[in-house]
N, C-alpha and C. Protein backbone atom coordinates (compact mmCIF):
# COMPACT_ATOMS: atom_id res chain seq x y z
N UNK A 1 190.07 173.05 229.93
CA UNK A 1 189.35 174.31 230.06
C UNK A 1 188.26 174.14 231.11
N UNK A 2 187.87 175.00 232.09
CA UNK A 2 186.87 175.13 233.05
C UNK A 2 185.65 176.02 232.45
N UNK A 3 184.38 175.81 233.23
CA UNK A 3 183.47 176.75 232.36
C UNK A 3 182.72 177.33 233.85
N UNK A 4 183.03 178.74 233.90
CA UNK A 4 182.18 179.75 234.82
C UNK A 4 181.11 179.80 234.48
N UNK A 5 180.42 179.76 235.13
CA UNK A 5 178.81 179.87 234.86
C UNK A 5 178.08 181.08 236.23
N UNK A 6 177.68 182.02 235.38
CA UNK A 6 177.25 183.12 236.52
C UNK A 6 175.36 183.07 236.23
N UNK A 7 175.03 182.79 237.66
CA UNK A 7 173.48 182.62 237.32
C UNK A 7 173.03 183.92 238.22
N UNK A 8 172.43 184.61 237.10
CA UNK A 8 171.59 186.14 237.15
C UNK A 8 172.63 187.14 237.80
N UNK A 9 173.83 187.29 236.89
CA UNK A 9 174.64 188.36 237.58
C UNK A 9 173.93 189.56 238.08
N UNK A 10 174.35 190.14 238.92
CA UNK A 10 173.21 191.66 238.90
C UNK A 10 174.47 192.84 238.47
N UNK A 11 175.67 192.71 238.93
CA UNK A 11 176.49 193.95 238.82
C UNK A 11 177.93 193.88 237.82
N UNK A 12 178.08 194.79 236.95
CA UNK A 12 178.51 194.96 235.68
C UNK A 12 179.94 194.76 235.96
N UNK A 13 180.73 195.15 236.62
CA UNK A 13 182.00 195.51 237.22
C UNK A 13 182.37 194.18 237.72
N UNK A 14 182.12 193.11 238.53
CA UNK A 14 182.01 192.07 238.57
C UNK A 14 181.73 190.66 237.30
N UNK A 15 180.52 191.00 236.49
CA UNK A 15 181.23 190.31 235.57
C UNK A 15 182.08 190.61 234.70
N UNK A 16 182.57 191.93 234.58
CA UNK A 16 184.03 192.25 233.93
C UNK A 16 184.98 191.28 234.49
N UNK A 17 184.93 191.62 235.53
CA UNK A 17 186.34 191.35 236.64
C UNK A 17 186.33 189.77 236.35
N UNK A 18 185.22 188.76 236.39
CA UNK A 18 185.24 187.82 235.97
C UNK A 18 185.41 187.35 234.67
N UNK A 19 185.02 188.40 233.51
CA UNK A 19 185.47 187.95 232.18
C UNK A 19 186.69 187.73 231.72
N UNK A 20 187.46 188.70 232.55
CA UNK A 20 188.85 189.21 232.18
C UNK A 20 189.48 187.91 233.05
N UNK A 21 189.06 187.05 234.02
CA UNK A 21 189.39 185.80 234.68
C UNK A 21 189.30 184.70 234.26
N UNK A 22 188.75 184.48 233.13
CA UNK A 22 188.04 183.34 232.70
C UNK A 22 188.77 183.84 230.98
N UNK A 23 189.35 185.05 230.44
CA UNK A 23 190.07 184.93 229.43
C UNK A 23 191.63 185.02 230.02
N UNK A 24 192.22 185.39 230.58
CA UNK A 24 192.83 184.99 231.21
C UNK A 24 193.80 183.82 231.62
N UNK A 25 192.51 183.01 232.14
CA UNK A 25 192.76 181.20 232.53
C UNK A 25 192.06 180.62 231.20
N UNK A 26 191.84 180.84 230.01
CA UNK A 26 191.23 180.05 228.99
C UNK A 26 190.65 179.34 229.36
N UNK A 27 189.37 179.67 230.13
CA UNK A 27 187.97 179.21 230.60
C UNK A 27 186.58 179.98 229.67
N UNK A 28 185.77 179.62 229.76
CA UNK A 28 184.43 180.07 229.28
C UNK A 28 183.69 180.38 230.04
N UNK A 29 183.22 181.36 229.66
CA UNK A 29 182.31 181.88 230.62
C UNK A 29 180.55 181.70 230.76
N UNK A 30 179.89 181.16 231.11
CA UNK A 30 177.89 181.25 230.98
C UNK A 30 177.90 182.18 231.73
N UNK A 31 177.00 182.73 230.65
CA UNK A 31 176.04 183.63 231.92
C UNK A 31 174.57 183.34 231.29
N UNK A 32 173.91 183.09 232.42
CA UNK A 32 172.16 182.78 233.08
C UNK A 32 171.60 183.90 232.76
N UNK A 33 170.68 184.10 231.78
CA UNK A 33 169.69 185.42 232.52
C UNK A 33 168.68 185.03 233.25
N UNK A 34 167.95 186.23 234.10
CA UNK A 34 168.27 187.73 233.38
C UNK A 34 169.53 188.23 233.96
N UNK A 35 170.04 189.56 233.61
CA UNK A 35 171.14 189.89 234.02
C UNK A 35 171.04 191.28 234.21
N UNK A 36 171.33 191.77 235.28
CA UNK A 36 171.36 193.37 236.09
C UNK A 36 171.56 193.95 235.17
N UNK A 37 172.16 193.79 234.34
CA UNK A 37 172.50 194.60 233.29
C UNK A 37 172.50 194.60 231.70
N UNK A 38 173.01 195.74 230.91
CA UNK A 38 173.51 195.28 229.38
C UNK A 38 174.91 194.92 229.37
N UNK A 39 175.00 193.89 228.19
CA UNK A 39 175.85 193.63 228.23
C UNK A 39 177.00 195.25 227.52
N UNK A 40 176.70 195.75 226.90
CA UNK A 40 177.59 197.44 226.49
C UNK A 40 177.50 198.22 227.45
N UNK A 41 177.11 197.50 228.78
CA UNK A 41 177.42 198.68 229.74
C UNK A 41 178.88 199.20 230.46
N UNK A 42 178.60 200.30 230.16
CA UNK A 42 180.29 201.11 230.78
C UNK A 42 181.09 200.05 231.60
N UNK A 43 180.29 199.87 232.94
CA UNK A 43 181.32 199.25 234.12
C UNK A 43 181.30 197.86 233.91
N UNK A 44 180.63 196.95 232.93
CA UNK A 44 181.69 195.90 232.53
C UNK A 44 182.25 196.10 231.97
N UNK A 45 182.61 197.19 231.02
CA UNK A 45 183.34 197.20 229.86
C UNK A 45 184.88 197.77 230.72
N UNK A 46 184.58 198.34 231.66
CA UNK A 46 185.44 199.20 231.89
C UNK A 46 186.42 198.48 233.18
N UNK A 47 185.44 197.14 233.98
CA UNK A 47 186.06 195.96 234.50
C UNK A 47 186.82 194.98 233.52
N UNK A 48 186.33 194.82 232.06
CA UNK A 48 186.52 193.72 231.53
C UNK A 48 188.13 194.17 230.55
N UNK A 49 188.15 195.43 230.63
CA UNK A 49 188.97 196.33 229.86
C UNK A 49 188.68 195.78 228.47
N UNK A 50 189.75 195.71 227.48
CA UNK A 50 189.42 195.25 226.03
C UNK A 50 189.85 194.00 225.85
N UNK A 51 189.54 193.69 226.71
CA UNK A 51 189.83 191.73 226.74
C UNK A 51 188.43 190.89 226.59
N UNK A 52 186.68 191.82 226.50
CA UNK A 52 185.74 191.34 226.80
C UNK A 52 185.58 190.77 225.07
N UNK A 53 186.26 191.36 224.49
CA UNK A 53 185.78 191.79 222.38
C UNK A 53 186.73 189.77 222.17
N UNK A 54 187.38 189.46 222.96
CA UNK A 54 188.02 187.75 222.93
C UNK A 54 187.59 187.09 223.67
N UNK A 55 186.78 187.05 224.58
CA UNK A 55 186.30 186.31 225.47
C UNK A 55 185.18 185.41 224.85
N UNK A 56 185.59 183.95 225.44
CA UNK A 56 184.42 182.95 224.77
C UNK A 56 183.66 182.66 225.86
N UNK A 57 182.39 183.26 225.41
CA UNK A 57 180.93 183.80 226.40
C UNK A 57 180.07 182.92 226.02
N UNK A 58 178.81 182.37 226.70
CA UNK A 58 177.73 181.61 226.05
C UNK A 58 176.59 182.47 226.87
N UNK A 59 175.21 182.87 226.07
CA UNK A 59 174.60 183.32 226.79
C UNK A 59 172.99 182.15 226.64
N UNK A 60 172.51 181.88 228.03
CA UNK A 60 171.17 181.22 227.92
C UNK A 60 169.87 182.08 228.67
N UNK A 61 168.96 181.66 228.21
CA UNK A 61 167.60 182.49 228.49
C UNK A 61 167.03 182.56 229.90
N UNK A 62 167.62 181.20 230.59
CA UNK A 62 167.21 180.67 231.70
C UNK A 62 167.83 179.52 232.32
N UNK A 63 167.72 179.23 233.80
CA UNK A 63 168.12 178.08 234.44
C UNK A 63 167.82 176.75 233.61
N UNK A 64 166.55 176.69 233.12
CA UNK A 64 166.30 175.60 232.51
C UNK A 64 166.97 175.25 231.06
N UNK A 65 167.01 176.45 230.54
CA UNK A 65 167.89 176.64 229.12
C UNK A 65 169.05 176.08 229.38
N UNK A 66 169.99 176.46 230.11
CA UNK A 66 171.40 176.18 230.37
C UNK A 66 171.76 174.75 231.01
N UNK A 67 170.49 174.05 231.38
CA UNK A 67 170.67 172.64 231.69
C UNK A 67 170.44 171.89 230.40
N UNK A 68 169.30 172.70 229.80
CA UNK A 68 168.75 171.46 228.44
C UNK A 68 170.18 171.58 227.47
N UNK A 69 170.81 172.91 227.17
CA UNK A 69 171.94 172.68 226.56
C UNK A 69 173.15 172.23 227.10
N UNK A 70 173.66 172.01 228.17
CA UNK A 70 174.61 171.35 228.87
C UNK A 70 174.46 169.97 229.22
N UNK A 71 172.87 169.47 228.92
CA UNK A 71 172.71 168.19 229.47
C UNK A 71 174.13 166.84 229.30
N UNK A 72 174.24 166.66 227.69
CA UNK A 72 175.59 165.47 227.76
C UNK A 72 176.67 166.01 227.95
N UNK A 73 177.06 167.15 228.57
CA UNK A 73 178.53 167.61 228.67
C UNK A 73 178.29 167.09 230.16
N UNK A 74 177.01 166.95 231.10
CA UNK A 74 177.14 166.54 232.37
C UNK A 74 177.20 165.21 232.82
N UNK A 75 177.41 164.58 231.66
CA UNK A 75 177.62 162.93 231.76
C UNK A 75 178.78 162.78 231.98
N UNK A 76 179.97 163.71 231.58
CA UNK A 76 181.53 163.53 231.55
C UNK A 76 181.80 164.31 232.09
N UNK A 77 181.54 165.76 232.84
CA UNK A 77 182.08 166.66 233.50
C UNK A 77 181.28 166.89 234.76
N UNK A 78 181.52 167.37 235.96
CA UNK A 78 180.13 168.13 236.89
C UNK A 78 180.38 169.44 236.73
N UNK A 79 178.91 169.47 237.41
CA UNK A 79 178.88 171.19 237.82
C UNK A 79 178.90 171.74 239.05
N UNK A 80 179.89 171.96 239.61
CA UNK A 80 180.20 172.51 240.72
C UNK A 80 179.06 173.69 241.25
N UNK A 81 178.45 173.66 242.44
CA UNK A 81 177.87 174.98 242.99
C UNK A 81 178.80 175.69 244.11
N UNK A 82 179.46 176.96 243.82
CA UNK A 82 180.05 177.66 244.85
C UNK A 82 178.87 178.30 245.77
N UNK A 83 178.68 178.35 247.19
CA UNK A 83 177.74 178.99 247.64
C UNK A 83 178.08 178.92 249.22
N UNK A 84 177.79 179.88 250.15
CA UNK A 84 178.03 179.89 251.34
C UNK A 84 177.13 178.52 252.36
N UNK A 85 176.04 178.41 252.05
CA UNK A 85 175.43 177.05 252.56
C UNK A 85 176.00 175.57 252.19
N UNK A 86 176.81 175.26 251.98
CA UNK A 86 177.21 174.39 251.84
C UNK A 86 178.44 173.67 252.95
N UNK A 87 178.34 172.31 253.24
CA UNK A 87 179.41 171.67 254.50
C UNK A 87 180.79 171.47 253.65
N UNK A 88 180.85 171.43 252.54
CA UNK A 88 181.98 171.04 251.73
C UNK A 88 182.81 172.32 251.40
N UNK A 89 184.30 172.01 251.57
CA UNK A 89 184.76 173.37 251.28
C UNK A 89 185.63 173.59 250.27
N UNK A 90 185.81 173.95 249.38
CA UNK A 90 186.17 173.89 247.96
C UNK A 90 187.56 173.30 247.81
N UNK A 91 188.34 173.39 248.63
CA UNK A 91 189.47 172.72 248.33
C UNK A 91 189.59 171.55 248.82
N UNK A 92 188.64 170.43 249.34
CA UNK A 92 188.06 169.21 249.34
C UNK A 92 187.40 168.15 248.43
N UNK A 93 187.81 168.65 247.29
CA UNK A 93 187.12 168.09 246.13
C UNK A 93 188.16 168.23 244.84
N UNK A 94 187.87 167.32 243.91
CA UNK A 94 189.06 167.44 242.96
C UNK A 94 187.76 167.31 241.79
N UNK A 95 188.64 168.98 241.24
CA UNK A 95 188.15 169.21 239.85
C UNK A 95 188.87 169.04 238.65
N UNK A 96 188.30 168.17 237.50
CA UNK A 96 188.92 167.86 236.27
C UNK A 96 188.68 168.75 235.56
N UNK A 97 189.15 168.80 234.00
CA UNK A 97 189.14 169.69 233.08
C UNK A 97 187.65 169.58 232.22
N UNK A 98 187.59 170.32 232.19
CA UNK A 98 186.10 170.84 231.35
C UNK A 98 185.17 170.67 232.31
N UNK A 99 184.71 170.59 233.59
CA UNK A 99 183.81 171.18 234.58
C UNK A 99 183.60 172.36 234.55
N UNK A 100 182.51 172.68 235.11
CA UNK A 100 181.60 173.76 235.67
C UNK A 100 181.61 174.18 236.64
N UNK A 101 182.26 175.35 237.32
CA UNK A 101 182.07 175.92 237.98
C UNK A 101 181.06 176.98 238.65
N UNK A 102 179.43 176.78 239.02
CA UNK A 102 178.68 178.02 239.50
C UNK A 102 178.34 178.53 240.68
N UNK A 103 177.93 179.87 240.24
CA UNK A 103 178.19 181.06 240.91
C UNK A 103 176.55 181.85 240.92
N UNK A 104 176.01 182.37 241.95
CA UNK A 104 174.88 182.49 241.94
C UNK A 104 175.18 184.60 241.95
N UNK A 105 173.92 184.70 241.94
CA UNK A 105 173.78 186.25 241.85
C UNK A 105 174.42 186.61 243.03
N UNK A 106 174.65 187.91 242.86
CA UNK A 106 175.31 188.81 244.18
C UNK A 106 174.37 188.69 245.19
N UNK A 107 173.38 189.36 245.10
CA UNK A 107 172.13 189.26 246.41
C UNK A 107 171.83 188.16 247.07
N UNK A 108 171.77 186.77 246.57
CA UNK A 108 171.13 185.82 247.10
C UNK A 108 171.78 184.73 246.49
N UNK A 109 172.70 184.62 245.82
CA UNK A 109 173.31 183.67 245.65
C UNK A 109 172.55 182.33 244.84
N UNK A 110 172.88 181.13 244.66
CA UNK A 110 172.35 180.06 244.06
C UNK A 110 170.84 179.83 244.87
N UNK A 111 169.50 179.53 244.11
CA UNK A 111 168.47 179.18 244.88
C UNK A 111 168.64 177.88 245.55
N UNK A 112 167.92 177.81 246.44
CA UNK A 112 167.86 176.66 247.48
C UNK A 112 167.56 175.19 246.36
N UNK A 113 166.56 175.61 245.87
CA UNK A 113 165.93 174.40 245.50
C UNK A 113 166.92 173.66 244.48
N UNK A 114 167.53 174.58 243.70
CA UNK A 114 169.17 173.82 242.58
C UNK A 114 169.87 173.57 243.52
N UNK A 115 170.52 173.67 244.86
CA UNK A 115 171.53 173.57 245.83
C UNK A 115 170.80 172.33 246.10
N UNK A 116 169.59 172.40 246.56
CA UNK A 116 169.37 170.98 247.49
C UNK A 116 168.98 169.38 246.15
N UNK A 117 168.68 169.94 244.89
CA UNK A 117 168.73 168.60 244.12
C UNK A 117 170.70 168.27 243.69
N UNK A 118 171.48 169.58 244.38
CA UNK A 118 172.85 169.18 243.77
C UNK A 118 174.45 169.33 244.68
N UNK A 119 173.69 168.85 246.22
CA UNK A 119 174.23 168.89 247.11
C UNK A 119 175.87 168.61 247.39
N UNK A 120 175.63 167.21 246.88
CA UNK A 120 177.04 166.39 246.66
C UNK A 120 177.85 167.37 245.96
N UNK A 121 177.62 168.57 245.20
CA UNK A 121 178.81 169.26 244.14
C UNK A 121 178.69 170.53 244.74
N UNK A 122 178.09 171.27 246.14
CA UNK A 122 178.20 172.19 246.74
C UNK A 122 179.42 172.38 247.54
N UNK A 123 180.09 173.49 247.05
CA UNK A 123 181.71 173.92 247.62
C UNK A 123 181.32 175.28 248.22
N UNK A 124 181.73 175.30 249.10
CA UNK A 124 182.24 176.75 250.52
C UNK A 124 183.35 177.03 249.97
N UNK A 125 183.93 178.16 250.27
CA UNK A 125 185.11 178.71 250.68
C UNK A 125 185.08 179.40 251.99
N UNK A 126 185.55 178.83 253.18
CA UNK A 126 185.84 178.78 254.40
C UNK A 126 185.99 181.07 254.61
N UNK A 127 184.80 181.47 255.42
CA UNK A 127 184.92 182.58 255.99
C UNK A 127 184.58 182.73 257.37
N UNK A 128 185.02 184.14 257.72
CA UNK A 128 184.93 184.34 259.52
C UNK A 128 183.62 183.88 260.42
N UNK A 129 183.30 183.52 261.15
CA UNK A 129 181.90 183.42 261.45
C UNK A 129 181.08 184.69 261.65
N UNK A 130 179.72 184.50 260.55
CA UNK A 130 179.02 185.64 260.90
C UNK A 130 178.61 186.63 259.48
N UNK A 131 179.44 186.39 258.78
CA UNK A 131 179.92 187.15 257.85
C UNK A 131 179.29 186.65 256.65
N UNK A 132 178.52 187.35 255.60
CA UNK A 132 177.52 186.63 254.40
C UNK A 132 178.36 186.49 253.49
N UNK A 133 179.29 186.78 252.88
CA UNK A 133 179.65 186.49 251.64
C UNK A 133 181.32 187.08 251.31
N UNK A 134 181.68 186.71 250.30
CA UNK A 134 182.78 187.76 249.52
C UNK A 134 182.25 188.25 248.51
N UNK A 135 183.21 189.07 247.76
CA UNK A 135 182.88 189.76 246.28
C UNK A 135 183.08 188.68 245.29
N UNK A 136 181.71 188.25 244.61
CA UNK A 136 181.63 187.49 243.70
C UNK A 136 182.97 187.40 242.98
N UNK A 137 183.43 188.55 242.12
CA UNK A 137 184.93 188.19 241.09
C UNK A 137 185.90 187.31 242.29
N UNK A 138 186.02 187.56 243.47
CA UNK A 138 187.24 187.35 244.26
C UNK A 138 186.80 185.97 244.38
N UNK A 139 185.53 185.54 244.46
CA UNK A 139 185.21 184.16 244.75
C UNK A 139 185.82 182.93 243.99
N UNK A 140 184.98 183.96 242.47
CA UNK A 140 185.43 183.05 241.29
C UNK A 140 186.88 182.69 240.59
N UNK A 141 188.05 183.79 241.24
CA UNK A 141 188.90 183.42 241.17
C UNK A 141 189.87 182.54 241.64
N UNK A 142 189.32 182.55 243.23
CA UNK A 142 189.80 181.37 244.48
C UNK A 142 189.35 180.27 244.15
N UNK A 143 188.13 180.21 243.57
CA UNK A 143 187.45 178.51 243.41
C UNK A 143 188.90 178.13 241.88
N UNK A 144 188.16 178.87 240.74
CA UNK A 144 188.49 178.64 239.45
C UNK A 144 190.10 178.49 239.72
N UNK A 145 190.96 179.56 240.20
CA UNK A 145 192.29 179.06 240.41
C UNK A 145 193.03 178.11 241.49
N UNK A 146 191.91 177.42 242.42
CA UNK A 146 192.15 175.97 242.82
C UNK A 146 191.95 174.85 242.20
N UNK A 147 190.73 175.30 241.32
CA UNK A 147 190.93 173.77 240.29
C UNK A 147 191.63 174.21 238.54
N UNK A 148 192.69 175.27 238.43
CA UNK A 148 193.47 175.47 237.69
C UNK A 148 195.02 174.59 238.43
N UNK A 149 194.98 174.63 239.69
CA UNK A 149 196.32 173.99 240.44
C UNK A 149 196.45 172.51 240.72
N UNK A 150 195.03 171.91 240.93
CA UNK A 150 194.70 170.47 240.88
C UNK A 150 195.24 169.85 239.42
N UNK A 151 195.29 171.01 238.22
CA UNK A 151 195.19 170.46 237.03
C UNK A 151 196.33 170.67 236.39
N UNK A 152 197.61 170.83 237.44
CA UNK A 152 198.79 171.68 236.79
C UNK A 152 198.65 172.85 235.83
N UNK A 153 197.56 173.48 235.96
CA UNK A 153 197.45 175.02 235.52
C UNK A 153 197.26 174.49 233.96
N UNK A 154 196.70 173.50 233.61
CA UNK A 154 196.68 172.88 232.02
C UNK A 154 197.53 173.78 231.37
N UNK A 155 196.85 174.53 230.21
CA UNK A 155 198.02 174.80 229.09
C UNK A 155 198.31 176.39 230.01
N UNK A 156 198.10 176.60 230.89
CA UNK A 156 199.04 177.95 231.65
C UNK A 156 200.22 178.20 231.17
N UNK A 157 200.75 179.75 230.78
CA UNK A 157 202.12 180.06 230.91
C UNK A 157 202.44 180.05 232.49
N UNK A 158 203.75 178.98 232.66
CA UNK A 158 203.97 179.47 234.42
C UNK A 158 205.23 180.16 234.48
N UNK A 159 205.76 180.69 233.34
CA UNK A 159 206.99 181.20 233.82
C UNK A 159 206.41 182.91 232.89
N UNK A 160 207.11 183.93 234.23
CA UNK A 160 206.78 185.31 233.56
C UNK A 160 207.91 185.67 232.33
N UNK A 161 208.17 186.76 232.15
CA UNK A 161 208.95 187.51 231.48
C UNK A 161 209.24 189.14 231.74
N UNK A 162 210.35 189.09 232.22
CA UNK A 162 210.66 190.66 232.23
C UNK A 162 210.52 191.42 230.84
N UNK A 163 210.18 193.01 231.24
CA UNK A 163 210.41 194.01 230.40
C UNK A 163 211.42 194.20 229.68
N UNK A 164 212.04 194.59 230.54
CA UNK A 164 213.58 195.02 230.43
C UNK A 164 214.40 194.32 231.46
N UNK A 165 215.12 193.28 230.54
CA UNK A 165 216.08 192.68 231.28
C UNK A 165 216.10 190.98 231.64
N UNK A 166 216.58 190.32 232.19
CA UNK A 166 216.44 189.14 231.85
C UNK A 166 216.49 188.51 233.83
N UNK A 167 216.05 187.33 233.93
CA UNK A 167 215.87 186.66 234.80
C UNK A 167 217.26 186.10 235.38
């Protein structure tokens, strides 16, 4: 299992789009406050569809909260920072099972000062020159479903199923 970690989401629709990604891939989700929003608000609910009422969520008070309770899970796992400042580019690194994957707010992304004490675990995803960012959900799915493929997709279904009719 991988664990998303969204620090100070600001927009509702996005962490839907990510909840419904992270139940989905049987990942967990953190979220950091504060947070743009409530959590009963329409446009996550309405990103997350009715998949948000199963989703295994952890919520902490603060940056510092979410380290003091993660502290010995970081002896055996890292925590990845996705963020555009970074030389490393996410599919340069091999992620194991039960890591951390984070993700900074929409506006401004991860602060400098957590990026620069956690350099070595800063991942890019390679964009045009010039250009600030992608849409957070789209991010978290490119990172999270590259280190779902490093890991043979752990307990993934990989084969679909037709409606009607057979293969």
């Amino acid at each position: 299992m991988f664990n998303i970690v969204l620090l100070e989401p600001e927009i509702p629709a996005n962490t839907g789009n990510i909840g419904r990604t992270c139940l989905v891939t049987g990942s967990r989700l953190h979220l950091i406050e504060p947070l743009g929003f409530i959590l009963n608000d329409k446009n996550l609910k309405r990103a997350g569809m009715d998949y948000w009422k199963d989703l295994d969520v952890v919520r902490y008070d603060s940056w510092r909260d979410f380290c003091e309770k993660n502290k010995e899970n970081f002896q055996s796992v890292r925590l990845w920072m996705a963020t555009t400042k970074s030389k490393q580019v996410y599919t340069d690194v091999h992620y194991q099972d039960g890591d951390y994957i984070m993700f900074g707010k929409e506006s401004a992304g991860i602060p400098e000062d957590i990026l620069v004490d956690n350099k070595e675990t800063c991942v890019r995803i390679p964009m045009a020159e010039g250009q600030r960012s992608l849409n957070l959900s789209n991010s978290v799915a490119i990172v999270l479903y590259e280190a779902l493929r490093q890991n043979d997709f752990l307990e993934l279904e990989l084969q679909g199923q037709l409606h009607h009719g057979k293969w």
